[in-house]
Protein backbone atom coordinates (compact mmCIF):
# COMPACT_ATOMS: atom_id res chain seq x y z
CA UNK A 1 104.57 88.41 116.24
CA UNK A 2 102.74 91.89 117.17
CA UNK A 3 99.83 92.77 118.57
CA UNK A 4 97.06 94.55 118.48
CA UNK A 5 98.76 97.22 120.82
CA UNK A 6 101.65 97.63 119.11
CA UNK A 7 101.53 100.50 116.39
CA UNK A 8 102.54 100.15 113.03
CA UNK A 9 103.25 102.56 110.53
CA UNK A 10 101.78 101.79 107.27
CA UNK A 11 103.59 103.58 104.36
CA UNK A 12 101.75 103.21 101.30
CA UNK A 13 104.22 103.97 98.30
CA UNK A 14 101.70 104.96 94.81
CA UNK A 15 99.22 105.89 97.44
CA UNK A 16 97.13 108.36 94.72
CA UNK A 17 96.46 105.32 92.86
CA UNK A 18 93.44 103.35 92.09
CA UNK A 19 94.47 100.14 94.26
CA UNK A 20 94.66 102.02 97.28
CA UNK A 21 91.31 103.93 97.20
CA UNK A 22 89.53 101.16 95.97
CA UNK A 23 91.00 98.01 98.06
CA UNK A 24 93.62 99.17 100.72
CA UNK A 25 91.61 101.85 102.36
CA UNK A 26 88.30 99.60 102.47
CA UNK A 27 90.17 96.99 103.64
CA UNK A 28 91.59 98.56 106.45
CA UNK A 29 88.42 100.35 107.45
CA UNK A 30 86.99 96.60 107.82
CA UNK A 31 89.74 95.44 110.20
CA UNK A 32 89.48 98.73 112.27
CA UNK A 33 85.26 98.07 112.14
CA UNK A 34 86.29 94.58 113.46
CA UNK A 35 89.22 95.58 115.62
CA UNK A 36 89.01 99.21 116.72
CA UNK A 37 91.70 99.16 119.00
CA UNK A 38 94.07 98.43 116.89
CA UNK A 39 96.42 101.00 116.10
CA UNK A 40 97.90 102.34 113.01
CA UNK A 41 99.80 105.46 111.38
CA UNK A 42 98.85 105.53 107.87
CA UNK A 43 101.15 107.59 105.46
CA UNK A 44 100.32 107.67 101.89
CA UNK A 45 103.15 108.83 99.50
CA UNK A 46 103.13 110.30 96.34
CA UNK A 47 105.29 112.23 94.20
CA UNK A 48 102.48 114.94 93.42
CA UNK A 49 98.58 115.56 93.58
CA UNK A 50 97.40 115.18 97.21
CA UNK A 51 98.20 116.75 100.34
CA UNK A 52 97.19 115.86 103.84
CA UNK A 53 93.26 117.48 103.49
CA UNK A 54 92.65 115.13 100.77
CA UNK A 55 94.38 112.37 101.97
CA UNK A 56 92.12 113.04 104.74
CA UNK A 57 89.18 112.73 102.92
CA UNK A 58 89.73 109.63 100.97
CA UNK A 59 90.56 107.93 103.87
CA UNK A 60 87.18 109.21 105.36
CA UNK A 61 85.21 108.42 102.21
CA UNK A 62 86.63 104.59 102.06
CA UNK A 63 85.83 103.90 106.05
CA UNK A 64 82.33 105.48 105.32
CA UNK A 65 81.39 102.25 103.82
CA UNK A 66 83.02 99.66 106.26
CA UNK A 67 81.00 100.30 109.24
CA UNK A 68 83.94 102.48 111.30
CA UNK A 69 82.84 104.89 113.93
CA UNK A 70 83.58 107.93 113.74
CA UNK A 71 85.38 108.44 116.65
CA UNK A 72 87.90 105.54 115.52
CA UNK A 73 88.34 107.73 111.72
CA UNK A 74 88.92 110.52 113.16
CA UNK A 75 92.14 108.96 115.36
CA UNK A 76 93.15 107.59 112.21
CA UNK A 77 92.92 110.68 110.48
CA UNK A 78 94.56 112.79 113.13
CA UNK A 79 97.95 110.70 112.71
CA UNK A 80 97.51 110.46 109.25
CA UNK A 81 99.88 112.19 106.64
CA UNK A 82 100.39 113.01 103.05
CA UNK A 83 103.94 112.25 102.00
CA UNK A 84 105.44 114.06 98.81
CA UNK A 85 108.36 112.35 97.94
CA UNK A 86 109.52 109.93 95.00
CA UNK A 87 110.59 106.61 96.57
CA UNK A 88 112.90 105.75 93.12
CA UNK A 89 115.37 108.63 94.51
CA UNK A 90 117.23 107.30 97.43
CA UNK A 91 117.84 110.50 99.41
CA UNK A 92 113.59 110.82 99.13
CA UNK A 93 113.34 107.38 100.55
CA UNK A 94 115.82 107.77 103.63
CA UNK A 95 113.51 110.59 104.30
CA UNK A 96 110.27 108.88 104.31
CA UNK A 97 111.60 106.28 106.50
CA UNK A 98 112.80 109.11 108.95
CA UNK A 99 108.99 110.05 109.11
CA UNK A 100 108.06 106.80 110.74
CA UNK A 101 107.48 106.90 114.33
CA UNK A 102 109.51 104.06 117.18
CA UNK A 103 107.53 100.67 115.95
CA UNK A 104 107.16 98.36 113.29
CA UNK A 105 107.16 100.44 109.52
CA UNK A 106 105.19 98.33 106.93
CA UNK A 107 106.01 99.84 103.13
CA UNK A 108 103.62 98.66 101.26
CA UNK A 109 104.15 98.79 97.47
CA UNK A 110 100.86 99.66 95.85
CA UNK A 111 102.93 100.09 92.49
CA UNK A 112 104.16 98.37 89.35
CA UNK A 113 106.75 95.59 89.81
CA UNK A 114 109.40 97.33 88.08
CA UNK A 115 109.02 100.20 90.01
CA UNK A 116 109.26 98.26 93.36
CA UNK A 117 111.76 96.04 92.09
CA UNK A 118 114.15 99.46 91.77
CA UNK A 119 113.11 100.89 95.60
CA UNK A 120 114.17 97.72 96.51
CA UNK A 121 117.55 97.88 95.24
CA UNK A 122 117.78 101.43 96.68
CA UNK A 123 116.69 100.37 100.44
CA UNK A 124 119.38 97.86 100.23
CA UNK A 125 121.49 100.78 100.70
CA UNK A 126 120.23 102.48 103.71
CA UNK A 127 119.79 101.51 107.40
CA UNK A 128 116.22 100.17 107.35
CA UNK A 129 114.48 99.66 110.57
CA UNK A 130 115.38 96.00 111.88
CA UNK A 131 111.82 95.16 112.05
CA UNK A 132 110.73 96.80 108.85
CA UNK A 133 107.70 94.49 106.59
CA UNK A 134 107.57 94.44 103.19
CA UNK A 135 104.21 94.25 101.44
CA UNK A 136 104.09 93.56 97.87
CA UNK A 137 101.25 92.68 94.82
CA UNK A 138 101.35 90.45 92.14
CA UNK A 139 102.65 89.63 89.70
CA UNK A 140 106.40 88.15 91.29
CA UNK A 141 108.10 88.68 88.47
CA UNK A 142 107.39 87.84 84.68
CA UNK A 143 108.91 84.64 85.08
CA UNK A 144 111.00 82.10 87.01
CA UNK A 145 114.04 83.83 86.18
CA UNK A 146 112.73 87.33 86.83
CA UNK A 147 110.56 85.73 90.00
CA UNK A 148 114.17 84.61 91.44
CA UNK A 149 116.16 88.37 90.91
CA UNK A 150 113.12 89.99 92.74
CA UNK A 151 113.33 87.45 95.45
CA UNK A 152 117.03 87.27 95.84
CA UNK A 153 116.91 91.41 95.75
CA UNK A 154 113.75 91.40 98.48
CA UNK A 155 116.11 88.97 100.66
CA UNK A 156 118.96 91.23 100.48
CA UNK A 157 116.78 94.21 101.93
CA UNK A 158 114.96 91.97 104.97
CA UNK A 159 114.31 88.33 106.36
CA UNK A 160 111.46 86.34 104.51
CA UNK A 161 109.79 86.37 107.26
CA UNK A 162 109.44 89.93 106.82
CA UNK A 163 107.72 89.74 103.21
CA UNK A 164 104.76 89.62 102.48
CA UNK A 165 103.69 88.83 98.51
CA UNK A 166 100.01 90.02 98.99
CA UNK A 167 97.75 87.20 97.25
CA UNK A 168 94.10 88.08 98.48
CA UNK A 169 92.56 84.96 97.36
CA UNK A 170 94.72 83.70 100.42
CA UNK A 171 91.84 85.78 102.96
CA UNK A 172 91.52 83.55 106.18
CA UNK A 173 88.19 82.51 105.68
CA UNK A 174 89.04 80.81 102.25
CA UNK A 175 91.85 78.82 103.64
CA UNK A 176 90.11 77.83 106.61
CA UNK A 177 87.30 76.44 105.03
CA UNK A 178 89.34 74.52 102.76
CA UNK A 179 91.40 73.19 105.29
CA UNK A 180 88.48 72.62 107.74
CA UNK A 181 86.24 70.73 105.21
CA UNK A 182 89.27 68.64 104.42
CA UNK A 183 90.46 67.75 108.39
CA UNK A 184 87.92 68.62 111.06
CA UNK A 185 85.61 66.42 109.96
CA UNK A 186 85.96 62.06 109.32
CA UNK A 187 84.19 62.18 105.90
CA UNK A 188 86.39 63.95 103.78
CA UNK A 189 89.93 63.09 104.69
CA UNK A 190 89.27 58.96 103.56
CA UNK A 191 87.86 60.08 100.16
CA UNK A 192 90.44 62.80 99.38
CA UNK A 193 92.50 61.05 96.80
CA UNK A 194 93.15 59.66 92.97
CA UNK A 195 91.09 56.51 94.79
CA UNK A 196 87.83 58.22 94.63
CA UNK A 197 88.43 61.55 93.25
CA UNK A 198 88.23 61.22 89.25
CA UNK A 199 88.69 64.74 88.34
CA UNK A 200 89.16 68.61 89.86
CA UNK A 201 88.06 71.98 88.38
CA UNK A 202 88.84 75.23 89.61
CA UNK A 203 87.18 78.17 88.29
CA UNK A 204 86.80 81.52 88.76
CA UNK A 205 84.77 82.72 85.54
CA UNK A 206 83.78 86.84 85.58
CA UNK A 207 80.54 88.43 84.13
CA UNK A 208 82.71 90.98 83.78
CA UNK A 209 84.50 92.63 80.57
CA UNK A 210 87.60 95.10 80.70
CA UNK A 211 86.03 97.50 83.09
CA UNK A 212 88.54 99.87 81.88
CA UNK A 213 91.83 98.18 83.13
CA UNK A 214 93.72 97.63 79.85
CA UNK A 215 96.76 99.03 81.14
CA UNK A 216 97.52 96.41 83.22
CA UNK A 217 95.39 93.33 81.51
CA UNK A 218 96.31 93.56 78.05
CA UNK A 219 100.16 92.90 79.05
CA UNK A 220 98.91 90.15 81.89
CA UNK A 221 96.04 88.08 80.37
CA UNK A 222 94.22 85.93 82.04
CA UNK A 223 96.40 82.82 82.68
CA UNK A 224 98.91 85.21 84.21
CA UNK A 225 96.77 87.47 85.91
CA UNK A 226 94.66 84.77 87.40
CA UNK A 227 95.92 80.89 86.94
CA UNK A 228 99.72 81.36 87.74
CA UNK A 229 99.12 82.91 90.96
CA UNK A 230 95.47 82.87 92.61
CA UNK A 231 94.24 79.59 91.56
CA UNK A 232 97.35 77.88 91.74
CA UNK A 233 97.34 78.44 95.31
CA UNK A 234 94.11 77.74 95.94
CA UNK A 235 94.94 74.16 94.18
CA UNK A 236 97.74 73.62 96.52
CA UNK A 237 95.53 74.06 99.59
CA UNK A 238 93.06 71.93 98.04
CA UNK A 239 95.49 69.23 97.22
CA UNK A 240 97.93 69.63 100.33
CA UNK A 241 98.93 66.77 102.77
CA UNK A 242 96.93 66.54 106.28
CA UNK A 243 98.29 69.75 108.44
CA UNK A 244 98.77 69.00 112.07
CA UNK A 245 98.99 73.15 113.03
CA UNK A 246 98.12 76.24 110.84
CA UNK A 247 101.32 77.51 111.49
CA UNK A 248 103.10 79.84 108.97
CA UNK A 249 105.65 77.85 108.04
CA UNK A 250 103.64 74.02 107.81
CA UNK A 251 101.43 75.76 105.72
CA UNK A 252 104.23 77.01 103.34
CA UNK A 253 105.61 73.78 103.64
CA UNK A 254 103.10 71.87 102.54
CA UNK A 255 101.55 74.01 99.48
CA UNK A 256 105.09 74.73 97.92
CA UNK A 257 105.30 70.46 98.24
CA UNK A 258 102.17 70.10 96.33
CA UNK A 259 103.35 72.66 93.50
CA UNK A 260 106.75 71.12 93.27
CA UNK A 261 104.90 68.02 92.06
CA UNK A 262 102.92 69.84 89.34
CA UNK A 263 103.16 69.06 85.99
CA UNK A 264 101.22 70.13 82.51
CA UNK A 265 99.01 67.36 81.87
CA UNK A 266 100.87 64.52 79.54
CA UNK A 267 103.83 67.34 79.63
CA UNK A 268 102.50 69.10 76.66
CA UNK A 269 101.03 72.67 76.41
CA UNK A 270 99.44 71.99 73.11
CA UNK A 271 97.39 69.41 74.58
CA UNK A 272 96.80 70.79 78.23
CA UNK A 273 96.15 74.31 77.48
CA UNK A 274 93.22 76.23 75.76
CA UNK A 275 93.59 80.59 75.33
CA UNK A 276 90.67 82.44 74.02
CA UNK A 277 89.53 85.66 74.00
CA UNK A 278 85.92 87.54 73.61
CA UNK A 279 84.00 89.13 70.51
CA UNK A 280 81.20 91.45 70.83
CA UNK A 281 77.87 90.40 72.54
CA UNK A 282 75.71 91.25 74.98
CA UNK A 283 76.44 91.05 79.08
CA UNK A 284 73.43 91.21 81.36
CA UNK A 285 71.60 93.60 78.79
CA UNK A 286 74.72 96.09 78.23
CA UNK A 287 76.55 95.49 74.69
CA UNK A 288 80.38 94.58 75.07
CA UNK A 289 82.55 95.35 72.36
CA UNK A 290 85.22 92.96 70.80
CA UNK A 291 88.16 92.98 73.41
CA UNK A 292 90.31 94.45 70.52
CA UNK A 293 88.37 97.10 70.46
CA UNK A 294 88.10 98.15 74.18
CA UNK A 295 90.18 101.43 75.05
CA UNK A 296 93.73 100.80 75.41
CA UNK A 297 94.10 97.53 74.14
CA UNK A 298 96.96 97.05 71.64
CA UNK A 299 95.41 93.78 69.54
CA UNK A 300 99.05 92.96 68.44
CA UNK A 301 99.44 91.69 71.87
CA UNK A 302 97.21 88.78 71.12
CA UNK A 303 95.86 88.57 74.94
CA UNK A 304 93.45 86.03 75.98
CA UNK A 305 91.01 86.63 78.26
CA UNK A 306 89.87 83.47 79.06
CA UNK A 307 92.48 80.64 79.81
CA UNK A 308 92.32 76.93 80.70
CA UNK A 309 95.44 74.72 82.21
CA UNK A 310 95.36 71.07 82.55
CA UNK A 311 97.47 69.98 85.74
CA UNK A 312 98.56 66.69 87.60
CA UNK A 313 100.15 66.58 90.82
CA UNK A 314 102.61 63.18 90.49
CA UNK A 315 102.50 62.16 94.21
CA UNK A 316 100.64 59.08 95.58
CA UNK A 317 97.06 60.65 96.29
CA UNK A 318 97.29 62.64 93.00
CA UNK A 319 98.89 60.91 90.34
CA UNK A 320 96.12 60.53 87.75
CA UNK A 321 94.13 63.16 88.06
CA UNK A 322 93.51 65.77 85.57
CA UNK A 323 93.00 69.08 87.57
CA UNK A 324 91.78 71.95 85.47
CA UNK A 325 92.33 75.68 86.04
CA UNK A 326 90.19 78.09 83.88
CA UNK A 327 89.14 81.72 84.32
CA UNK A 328 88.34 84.34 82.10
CA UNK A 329 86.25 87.78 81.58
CA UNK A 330 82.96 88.40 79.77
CA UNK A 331 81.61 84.88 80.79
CA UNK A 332 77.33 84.61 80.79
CA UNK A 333 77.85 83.11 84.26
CA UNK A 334 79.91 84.17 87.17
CA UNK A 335 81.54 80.62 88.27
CA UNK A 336 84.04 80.97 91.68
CA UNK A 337 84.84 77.39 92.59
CA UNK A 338 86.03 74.03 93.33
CA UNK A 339 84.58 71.09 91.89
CA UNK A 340 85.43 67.94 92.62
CA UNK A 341 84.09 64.64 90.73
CA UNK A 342 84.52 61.87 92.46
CA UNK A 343 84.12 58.19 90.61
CA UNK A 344 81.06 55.89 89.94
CA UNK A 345 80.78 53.36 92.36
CA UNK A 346 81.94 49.45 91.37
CA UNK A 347 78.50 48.37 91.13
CA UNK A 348 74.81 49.33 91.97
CA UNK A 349 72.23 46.98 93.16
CA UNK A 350 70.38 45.33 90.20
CA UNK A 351 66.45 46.60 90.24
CA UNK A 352 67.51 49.94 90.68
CA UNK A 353 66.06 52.34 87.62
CA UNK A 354 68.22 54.97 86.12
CA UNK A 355 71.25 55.99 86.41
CA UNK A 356 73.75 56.53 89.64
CA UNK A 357 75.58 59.65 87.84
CA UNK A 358 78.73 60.33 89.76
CA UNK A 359 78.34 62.26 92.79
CA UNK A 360 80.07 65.80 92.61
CA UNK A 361 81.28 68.31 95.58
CA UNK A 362 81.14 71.81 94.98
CA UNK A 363 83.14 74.79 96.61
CA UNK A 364 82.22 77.85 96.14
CA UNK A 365 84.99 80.29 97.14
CA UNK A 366 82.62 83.74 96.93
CA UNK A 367 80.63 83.29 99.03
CA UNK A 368 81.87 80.61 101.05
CA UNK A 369 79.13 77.28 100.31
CA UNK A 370 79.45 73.59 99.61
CA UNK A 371 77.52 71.47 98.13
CA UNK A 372 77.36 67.73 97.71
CA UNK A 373 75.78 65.66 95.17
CA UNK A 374 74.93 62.47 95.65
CA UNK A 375 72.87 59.79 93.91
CA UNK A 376 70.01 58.23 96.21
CA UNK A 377 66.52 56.85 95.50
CA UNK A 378 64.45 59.26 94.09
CA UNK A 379 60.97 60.92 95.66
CA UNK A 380 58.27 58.96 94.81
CA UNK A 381 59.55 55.73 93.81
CA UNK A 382 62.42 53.64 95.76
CA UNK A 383 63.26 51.78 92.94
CA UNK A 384 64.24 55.40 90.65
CA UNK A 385 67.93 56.92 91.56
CA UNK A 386 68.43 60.49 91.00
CA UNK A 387 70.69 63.18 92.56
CA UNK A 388 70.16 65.14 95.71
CA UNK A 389 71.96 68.35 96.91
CA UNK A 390 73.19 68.84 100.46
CA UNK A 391 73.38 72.37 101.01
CA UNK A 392 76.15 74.08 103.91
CA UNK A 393 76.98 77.46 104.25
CA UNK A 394 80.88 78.62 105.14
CA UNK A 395 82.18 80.55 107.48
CA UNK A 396 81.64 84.32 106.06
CA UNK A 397 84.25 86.58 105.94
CA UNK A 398 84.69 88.77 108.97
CA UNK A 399 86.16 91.41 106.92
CA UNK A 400 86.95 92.44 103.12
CA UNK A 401 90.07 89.98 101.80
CA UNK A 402 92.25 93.20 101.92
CA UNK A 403 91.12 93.69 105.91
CA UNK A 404 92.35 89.76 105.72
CA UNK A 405 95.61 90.56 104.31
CA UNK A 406 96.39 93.99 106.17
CA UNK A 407 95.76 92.49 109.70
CA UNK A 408 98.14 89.38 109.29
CA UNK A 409 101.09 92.19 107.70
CA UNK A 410 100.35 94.54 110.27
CA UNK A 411 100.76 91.76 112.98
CA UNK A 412 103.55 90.54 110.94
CA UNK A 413 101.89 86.78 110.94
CA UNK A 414 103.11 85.49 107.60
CA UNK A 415 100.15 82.84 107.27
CA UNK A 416 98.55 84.47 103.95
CA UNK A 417 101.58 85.84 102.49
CA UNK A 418 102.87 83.80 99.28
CA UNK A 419 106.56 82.48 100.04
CA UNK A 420 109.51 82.66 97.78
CA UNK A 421 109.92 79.69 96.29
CA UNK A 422 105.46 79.18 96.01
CA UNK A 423 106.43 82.17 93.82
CA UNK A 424 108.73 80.79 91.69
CA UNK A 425 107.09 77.41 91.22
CA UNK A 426 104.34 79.16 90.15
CA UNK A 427 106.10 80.38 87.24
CA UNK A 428 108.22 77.38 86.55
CA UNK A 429 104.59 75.62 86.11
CA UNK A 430 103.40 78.55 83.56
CA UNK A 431 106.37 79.30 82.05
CA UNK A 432 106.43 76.48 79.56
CA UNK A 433 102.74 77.90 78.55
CA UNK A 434 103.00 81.00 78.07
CA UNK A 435 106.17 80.16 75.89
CA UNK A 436 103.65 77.85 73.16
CA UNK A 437 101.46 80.50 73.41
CA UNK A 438 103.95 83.21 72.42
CA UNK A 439 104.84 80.63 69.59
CA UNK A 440 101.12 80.17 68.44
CA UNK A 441 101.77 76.31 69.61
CA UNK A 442 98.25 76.54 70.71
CA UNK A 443 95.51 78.16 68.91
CA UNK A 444 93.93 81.93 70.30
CA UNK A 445 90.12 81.01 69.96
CA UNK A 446 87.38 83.41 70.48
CA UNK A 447 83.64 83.42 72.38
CA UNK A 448 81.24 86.01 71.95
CA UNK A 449 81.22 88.19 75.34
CA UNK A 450 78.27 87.34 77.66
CA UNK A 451 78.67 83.27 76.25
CA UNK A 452 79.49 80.34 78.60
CA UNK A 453 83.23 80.40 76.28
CA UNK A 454 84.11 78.58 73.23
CA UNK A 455 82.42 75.33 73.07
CA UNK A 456 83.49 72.37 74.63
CA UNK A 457 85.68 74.34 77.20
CA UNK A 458 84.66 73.44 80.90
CA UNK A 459 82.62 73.51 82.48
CA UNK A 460 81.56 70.33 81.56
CA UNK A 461 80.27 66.77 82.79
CA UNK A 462 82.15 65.43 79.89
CA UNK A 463 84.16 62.62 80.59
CA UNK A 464 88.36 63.22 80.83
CA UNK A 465 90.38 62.92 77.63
């Protein structure tokens, strides 16, 4: 594993693009605010547009807002380069590789899979530095089938060790407050289980409409855009056997064993799934139109932006319980996080008055919070019950997620990344989904945009069907 003072050459492939200006620049100007020592030769590559003044200034315009000195953007600058080259030709891609100095060379592929799928295939043909990294975004594939020809054609270019599927939900600070709430403490780990848990939901609900990305949503939708990867992986950290180190490969270990036990609730996607997607309405005060009618959007596609998925792990602390995913655009209420509902208790004292509603534990995942819920006698009279809230801050980020991300590639510590077959069990989950859905198996329902969703969709105390 690197180091801090080892450089790396970061070659971002699509660098003109939106994903790079927006997220990989910012990102890295938050690990460099953090750790300023660290070194790096950034490259951006494109096939036309920029050239190494501009390049200059968007990097300088991103680090403006992270905090950077100047002194430290200015070294990055001064090594940095504009690359003009198209990576899908494979004498332009030998070159660019030439360009990288002695050191580690991390290609990061801020373009569409099918793109990166095909500059794949081409740097199987070349002499690639032995130590070369291979950064990558979602979505791995379309499908289990297409998840296992990227992966077998990623393993023929480099060790897996060596890739990195980008999933920035994975930033440090989430996983290590999940897995620090669940094992450094005595109080959670006994409780953690189909014995007193009763039911899970994980959401991550946006007060946000299209915002203008059609191109890639209205192909994606939201159960592949959001459930099959991010919040999948957040479940199997949540629902992962006791870790004894967070090393990269327990870690992998241990969420690909809670995904291989995964199933669609009762087996059925008619009766564990719900799709919708929004009508016109209002969101804080600014009218949305119908998502058919945003730019872009092609409404034969029938894409849902909101999407729910009933789950059960079958293992001996799971079995049982229903865990719901559910995320979706244009909600009244930005929602990011984990609830757990844990069971009545067998039986409260008679003389008590009220009710001893079951005590809940709540996650938030932006920012980093919990919350506990419990039933106790109520101010003002012992004999009443009612719920109080215990309040605890998390750990804050040190850095954006894509700081997160870009310091474990850079030091080549796989921890975050997603592994191989977490990507394809991922898809083997969904697949049987998104299959009903393309079948009209399960009704497309709508919400009006700037509602809490269709009704009786979570979240909701109701009790589990």
């Amino acid at each position: 594993m690197a180091t801090t003072d080892d450089p790396v050459t970061l070659l971002i492939l699509g660098a003109s693009g939106d994903l790079t200006q927006r997220l990989l620049l910012p990102g890295l100007g938050s690990l460099l605010h953090i750790e300023p020592d660290r070194k790096v030769e950034l490259f951006g590559v494109g096939r036309t547009g920029l050239d190494d003044a501009e390049w200059h200034r968007r990097i300088r315009t991103a680090f403006q807002e992270t905090g950077v000195t100047k002194r430290r953007t200015d070294q990055v600058v001064k090594s940095a380069r504009w690359l003009t080259a198209d990576a899908t030709q494979g004498d332009h891609l030998k070159w660019l590789l030439e360009q990288c100095s002695d050191g580690p060379v991390v290609i990061y592929f801020a373009l569409p899979p099918a793109v990166s799928i095909k500059i794949c295939a081409l740097l199987e043909k070349l002499d690639v530095p032995a130590d070369l990294r291979l950064a990558l975004e979602k979505p791995f594939g379309e499908d289990e089938k297409s998840a296992r020809a990227l992966n077998a054609q990623l393993h023929r270019v480099v060790a897996e060790d060596q890739i990195f599927r980008i999933d920035h939900f994975m930033g440090t600070a989430t996983v290590l407050n999940l897995v620090g709430l669940r094992f450094a403490n005595r109080v959670m780990g006994p409780i953690w289980s189909s014995e007193h848990i009763e039911r899970v939901e994980i959401l991550y609900d946006e007060a946000l409409a299209l915002e203008g990305r059609a191109g890639y949503y209205d192909t994606a939708g939201a159960l592949r855009d959001m459930l099959q990867s991010h919040l999948l992986q957040v479940m199997s950290i949540f629902a992962m056997e006791p870790i004894a180190q967070l090393h990269p490969q327990e870690l992998a270990d241990l969420k690909a064993q809670v995904l291989r036990a995964t199933h669609l609730w009762q087996d059925s996607p008619k009766r564990a799934t719900r799709r919708a997607r929004y009508t016109a309405g209002t969101l804080d005060g600014k009218k949305i139109p119908s998502y058919v009618d945003e730019d872009g959007v092609d409404p034969k596609n029938g894409t849902e932006t909101l999407a729910q998925v009933k789950l059960e792990v079958r293992n001996s602390r799971w079995a049982g319980v229903p865990i719901t995913l559910r995320s979706g655009k244009a909600l009244g209420a930005a929602r990011k996080q984990i609830v757990c509902y844990f069971r009545p208790v067998d039986h409260v004292p008679e003389g008590f008055n009220g009710d001893a509603q079951a005590d809940r534990l709540v996650i938030n995942l932006k920012p980093g919070a919990v919350s506990l819920e419990l039933t106790m006698n109520a101010e003002g009279d012992p004999l009443g019950l009612e719920q109080k809230v215990l309040n605890a801050d998390l750990t804050a980020a040190r850095m954006q997620a894509y700081g997160e991300v870009l310091r474990d590639i850079l030091d080549g510590n796989p921890l975050l990344s997603v592994r191989a077959d977490a990507a394809e069990l991922g898809w083997h989950i969904m697949d049987p989904v998104l299959k009903a859905w393309a079948k009209d198996r399960v009704p497309l329902e709508d919400y009006a945009a700037g509602s809490a969703g269709p009704e009786n969709w979570l979240p909701s105390d109701s009790v589990i069907g």
